[in-house]
Protein backbone atom coordinates (compact mmCIF):
# COMPACT_ATOMS: atom_id res chain seq x y z
CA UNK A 1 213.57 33.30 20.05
CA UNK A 2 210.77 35.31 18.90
CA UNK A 3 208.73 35.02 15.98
CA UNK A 4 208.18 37.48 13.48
CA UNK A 5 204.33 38.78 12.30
CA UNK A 6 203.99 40.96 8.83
CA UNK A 7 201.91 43.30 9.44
CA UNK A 8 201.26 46.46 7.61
CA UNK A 9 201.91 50.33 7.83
CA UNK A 10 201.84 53.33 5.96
CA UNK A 11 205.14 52.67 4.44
CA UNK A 12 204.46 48.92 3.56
CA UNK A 13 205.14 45.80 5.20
CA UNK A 14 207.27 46.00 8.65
CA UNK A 15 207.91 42.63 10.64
CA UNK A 16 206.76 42.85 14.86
CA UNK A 17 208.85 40.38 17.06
CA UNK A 18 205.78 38.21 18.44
CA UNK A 19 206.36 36.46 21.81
CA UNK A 20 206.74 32.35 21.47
CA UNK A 21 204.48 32.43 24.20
CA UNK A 22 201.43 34.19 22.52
CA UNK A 23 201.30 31.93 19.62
CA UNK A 24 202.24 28.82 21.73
CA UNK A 25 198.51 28.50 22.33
CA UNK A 26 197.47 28.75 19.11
CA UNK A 27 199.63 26.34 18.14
CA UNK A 28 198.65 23.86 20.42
CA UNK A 29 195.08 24.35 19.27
CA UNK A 30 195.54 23.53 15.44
CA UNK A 31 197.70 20.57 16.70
CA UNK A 32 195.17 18.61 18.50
CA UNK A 33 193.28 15.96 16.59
CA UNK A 34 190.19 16.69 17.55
CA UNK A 35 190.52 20.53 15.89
CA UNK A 36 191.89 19.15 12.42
CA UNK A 37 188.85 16.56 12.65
CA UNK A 38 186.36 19.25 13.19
CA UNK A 39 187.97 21.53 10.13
CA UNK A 40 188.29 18.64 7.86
CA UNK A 41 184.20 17.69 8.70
CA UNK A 42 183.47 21.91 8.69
CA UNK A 43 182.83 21.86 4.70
CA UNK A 44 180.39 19.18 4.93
CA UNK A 45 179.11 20.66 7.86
CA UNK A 46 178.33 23.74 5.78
CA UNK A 47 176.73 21.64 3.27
CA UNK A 48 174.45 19.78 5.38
CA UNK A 49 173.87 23.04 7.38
CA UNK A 50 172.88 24.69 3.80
CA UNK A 51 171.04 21.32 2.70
CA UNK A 52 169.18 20.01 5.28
CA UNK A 53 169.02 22.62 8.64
CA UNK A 54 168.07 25.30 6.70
CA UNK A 55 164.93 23.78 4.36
CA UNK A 56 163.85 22.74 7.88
CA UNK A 57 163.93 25.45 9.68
CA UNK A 58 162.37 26.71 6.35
CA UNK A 59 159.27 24.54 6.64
CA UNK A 60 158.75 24.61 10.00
CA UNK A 61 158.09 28.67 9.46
CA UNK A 62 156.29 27.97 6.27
CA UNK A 63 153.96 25.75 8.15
CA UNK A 64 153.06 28.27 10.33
CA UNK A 65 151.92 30.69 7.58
CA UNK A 66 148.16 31.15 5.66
CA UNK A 67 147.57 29.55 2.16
CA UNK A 68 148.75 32.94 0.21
CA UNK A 69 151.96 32.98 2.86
CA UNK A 70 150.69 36.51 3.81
CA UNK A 71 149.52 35.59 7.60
CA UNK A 72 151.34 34.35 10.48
CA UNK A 73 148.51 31.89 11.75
CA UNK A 74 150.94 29.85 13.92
CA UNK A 75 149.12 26.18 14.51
CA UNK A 76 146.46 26.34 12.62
CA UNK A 77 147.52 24.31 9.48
CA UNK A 78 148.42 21.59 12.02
CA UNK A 79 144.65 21.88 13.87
CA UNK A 80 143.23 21.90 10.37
CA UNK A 81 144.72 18.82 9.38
CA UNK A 82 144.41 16.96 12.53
CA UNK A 83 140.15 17.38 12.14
CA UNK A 84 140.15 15.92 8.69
CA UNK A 85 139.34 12.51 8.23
CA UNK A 86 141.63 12.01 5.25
CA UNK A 87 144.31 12.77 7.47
CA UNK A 88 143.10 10.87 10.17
CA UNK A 89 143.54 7.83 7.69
CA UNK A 90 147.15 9.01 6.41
CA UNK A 91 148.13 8.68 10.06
CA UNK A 92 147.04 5.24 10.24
CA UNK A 93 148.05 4.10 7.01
CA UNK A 94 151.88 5.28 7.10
CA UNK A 95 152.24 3.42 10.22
CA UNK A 96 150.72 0.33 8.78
CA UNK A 97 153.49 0.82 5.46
CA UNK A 98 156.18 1.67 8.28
CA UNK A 99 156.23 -0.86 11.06
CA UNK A 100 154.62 -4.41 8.63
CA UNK A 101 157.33 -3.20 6.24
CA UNK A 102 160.43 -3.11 9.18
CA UNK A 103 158.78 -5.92 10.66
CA UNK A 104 158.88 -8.15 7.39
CA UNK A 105 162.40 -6.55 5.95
CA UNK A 106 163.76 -7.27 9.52
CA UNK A 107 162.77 -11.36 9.42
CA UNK A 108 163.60 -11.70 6.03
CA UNK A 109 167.26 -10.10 6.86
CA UNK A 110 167.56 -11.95 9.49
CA UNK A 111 167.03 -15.44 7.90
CA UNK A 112 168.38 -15.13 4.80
CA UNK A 113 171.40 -13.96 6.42
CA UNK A 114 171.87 -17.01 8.61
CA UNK A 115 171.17 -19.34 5.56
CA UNK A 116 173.54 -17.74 3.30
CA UNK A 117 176.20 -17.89 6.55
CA UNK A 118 175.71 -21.55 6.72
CA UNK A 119 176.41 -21.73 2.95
CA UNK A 120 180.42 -22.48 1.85
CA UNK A 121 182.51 -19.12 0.98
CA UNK A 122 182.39 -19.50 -2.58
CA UNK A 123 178.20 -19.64 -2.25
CA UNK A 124 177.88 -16.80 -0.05
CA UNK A 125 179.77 -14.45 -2.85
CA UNK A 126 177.10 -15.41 -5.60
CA UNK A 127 173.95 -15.38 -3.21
CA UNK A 128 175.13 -12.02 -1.84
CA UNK A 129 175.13 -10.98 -5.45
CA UNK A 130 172.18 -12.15 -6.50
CA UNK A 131 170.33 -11.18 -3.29
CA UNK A 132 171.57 -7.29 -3.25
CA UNK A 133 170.33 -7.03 -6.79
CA UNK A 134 166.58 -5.25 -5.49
CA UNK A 135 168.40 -2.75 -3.93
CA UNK A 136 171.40 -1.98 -6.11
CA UNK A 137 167.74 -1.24 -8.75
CA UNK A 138 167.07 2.60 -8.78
CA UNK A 139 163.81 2.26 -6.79
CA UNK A 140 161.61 4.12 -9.34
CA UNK A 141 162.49 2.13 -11.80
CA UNK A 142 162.11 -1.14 -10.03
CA UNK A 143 158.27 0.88 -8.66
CA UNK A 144 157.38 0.61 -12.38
CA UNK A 145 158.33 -2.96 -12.98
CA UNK A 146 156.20 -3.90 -10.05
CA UNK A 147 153.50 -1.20 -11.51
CA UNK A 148 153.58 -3.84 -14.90
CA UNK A 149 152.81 -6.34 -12.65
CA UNK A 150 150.69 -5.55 -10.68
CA UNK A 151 148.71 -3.24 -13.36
CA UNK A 152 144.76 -4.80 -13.83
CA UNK A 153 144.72 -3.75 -17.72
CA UNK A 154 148.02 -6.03 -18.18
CA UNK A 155 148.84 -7.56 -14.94
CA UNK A 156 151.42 -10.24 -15.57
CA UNK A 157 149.90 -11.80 -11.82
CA UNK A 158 146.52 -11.78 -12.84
CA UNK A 159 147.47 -13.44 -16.19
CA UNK A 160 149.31 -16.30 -14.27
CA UNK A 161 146.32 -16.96 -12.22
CA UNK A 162 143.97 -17.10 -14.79
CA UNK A 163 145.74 -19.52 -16.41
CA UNK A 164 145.62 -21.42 -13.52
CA UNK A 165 141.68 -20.98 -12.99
CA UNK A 166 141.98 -18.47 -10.46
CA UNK A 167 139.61 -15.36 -10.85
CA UNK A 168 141.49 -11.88 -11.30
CA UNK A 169 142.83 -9.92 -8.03
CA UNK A 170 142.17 -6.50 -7.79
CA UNK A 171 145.88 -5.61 -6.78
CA UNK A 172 145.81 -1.85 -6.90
CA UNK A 173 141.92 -0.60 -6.89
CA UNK A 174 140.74 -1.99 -3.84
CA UNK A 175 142.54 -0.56 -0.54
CA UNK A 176 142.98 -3.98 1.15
CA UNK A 177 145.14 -5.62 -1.90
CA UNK A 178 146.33 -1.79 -2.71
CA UNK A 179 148.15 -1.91 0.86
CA UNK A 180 149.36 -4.96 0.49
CA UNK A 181 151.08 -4.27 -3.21
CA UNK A 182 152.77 -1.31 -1.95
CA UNK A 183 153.93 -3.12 1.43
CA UNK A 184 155.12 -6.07 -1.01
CA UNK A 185 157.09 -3.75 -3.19
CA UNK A 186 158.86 -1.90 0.14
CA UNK A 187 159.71 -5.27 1.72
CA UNK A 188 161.07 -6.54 -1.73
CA UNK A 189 162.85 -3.33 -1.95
CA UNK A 190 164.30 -3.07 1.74
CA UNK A 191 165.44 -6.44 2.79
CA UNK A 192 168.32 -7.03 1.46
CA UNK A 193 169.71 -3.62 3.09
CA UNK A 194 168.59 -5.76 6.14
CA UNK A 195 170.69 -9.25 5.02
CA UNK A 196 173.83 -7.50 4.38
CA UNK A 197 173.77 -5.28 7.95
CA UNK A 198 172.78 -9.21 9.38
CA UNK A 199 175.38 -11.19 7.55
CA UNK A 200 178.18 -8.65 8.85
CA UNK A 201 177.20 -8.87 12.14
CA UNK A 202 176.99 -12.68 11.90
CA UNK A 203 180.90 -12.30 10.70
CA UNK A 204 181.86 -10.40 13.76
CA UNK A 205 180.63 -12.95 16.60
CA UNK A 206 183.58 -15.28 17.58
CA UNK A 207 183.32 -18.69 16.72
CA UNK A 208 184.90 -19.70 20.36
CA UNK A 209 181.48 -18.94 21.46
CA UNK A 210 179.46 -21.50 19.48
CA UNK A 211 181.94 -24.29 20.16
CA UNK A 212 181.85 -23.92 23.95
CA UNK A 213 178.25 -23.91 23.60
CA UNK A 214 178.46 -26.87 21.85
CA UNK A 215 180.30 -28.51 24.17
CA UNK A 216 177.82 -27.04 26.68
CA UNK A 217 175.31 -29.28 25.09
CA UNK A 218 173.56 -26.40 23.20
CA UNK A 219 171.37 -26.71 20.59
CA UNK A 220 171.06 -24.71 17.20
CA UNK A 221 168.25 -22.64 18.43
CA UNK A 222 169.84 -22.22 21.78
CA UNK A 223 172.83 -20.71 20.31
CA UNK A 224 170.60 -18.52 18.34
CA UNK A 225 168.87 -16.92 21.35
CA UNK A 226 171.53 -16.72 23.99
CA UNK A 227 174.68 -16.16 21.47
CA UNK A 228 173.36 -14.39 18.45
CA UNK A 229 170.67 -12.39 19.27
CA UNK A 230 172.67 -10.59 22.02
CA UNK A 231 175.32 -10.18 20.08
CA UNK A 232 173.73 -8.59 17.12
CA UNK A 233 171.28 -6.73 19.12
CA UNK A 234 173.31 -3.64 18.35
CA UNK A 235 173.15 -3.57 15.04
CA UNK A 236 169.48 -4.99 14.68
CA UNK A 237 168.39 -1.72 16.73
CA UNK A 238 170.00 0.63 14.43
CA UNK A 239 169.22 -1.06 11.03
CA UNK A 240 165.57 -1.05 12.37
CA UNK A 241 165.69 3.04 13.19
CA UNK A 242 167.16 3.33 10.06
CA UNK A 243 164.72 1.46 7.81
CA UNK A 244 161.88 3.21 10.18
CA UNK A 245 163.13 6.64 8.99
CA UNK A 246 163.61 5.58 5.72
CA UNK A 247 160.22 3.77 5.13
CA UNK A 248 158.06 6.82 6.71
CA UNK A 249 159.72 8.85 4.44
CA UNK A 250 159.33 6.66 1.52
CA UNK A 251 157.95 8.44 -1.65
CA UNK A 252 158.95 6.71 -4.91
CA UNK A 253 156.69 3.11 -4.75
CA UNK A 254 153.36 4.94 -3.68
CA UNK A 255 153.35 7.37 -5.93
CA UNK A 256 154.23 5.55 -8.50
CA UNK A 257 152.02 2.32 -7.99
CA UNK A 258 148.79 4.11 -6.82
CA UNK A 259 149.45 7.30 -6.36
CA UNK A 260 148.01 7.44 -3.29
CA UNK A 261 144.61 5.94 -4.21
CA UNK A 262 142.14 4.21 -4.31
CA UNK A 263 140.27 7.03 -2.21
CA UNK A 264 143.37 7.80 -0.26
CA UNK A 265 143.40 4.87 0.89
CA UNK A 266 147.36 4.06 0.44
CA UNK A 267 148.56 7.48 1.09
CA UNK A 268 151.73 8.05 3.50
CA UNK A 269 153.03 11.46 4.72
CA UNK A 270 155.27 12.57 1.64
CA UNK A 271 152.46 11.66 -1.15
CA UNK A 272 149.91 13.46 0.93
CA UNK A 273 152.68 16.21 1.45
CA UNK A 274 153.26 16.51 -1.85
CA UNK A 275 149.31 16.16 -3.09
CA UNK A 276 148.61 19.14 -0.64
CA UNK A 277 151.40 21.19 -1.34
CA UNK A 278 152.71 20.73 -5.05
CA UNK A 279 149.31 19.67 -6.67
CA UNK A 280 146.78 21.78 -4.74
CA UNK A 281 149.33 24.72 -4.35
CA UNK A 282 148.90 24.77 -1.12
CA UNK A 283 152.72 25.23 0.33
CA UNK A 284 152.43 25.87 4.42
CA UNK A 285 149.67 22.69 4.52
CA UNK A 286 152.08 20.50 2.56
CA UNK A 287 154.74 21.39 4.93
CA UNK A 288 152.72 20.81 7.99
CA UNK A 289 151.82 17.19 6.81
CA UNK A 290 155.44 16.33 6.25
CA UNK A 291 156.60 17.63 9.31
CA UNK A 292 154.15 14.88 11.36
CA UNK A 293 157.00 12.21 10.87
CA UNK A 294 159.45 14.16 12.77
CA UNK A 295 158.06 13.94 16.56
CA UNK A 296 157.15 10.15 15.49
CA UNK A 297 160.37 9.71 14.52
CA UNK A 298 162.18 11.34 17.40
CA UNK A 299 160.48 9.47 19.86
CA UNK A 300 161.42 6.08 18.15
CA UNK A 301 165.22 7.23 18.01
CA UNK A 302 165.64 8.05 21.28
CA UNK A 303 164.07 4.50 22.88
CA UNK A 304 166.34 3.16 20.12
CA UNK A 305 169.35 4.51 20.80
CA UNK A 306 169.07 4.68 24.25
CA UNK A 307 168.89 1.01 24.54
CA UNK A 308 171.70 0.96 22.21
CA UNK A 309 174.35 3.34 24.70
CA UNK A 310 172.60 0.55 27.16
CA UNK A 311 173.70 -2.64 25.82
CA UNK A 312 177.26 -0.86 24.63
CA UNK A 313 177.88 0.14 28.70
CA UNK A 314 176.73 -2.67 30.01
CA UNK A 315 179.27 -4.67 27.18
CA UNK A 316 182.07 -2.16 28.37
């Protein structure tokens, strides 16, 4: 039986006998599950696509563009910035913040998880508690506690040690301890993101495997390197490339603790970004600095996640 279309004439609405077989296709379209997936994603699709593709598409062309925006001058911001020594240092010290932050998040994770695994179930719940509270903290607000602390007019640190005999620490005006505070602060922040991405994973390897180990004659630390590890080697890849995009991005603890100083000297792509471009006014140079991370980045995902679709063919 056909189906009937309203469609409209001069003389109002009329009904055209459609052929099953025209709309058969159409039909068969909305009725997959992949279609009502992809219109059920398309609104946040649009939102991302408004959100995040088009600012950076924005900033790549604003990048590309003179101090007064007037000029096409393609590179040259990028060339500029590359022959400054400031720079030059900014380079150096985000990847010093990035990779000793990971690195330290990543072991703290990792053993904190397997001690609070080892604990009975009613000690896990309050330790996981207790332990999340850093990063449950709005992070600018937790910046400026740290700030207190770490602050030479009334640094609660300093006050401890001279109590104790110690001489005064210079926490955030010389660039050794200044690196250091704002490391501190990130790893403080970050690794509990780590130990509750570890502790799941440590949930989700089957106990079977550590009792025939056992019976195997395996030791603790032999279970650890030939059970977990490859097990949670998934997971540990991706928690990493995520806390690698999300510490070279970081904003919020450097700006707030030294704000970049002393003489630069603790300065990561998105304060100098935002010292070049909001402070100095100069838009297409900011945008050039922050778009550095991106090829850094890029490269790390794809080693990343390539030896993630590794591991997951070689498991299936």
């Amino acid at each position: 039986m056909a189906d009937t279309v309203q469609t409209w004439t001069g003389s109002g609405l009329r009904g055209v006998a459609v052929a099953p077989s025209t709309l058969q296709p159409l039909r068969r379209f909305l009725g997959r599950h992949s279609t009502i997936a992809f219109l059920m994603c398309l609104p946040l699709m649009i939102i991302i696509a408004g959100l995040v593709i088009y600012p950076a598409c924005f900033s790549i062309y604003l990048s590309m563009l003179n101090r007064a925006q007037t000029h096409f001058i393609g590179l040259g911001n990028f060339k500029f910035l590359l022959s400054r020594d400031v720079f030059q240092m900014v380079v150096e010290q985000t990847a010093i913040f990035a990779l000793s932050a990971v690195l330290f998040k990543a072991l703290i994770g990792l053993i904190t998880a397997h001690l609070i695994n080892n604990l009975p179930a009613k000690g896990q719940r309050k330790w996981r508690g207790m332990l999340l509270v850093p990063w449950v903290i709005p992070l600018a607000l937790s910046s400026l506690g740290w700030w207190w602390l770490f602050d030479p007019t009334h640094s609660a640190f300093n006050y401890v040690l001279e109590e104790l005999g110690f001489t005064e620490i210079p926490w955030l005006s010389q660039p050794a301890w200044a690196r250091f505070s704002v490391i501190l602060v990130n790893v403080w922040f970050g690794a509990p993101f780590f130990l509750i991405m570890y502790l799941a994973a440590l949930k989700s390897v089957p106990e079977q495997l550590y009792e025939a180990a056992a019976i195997d004659g395996a030791n603790a630390w032999q279970k650890f390197v030939h059970i977990t590890l490859p097990m949670m080697r998934n997971i540990i890849a991706i928690t990493v490339l995520f806390s690698l995009i999300v510490t070279f991005a970081n904003f919020d603890i450097v700006q707030i603790m030294t704000g970049g100083g002393p003489r630069n000297t603790t300065h990561v792509f998105a304060t100098y970004a935002f010292m070049l471009g909001i402070r100095s006014g100069d838009l297409p140079l900011g945008a050039a600095t922050s778009l550095f991370m991106f090829p850094i980045l890029a490269v790390a995902a794809i080693f990343i996640l390539r030896g993630v679709r590794k591991r997951g063919r070689e498991i299936g």
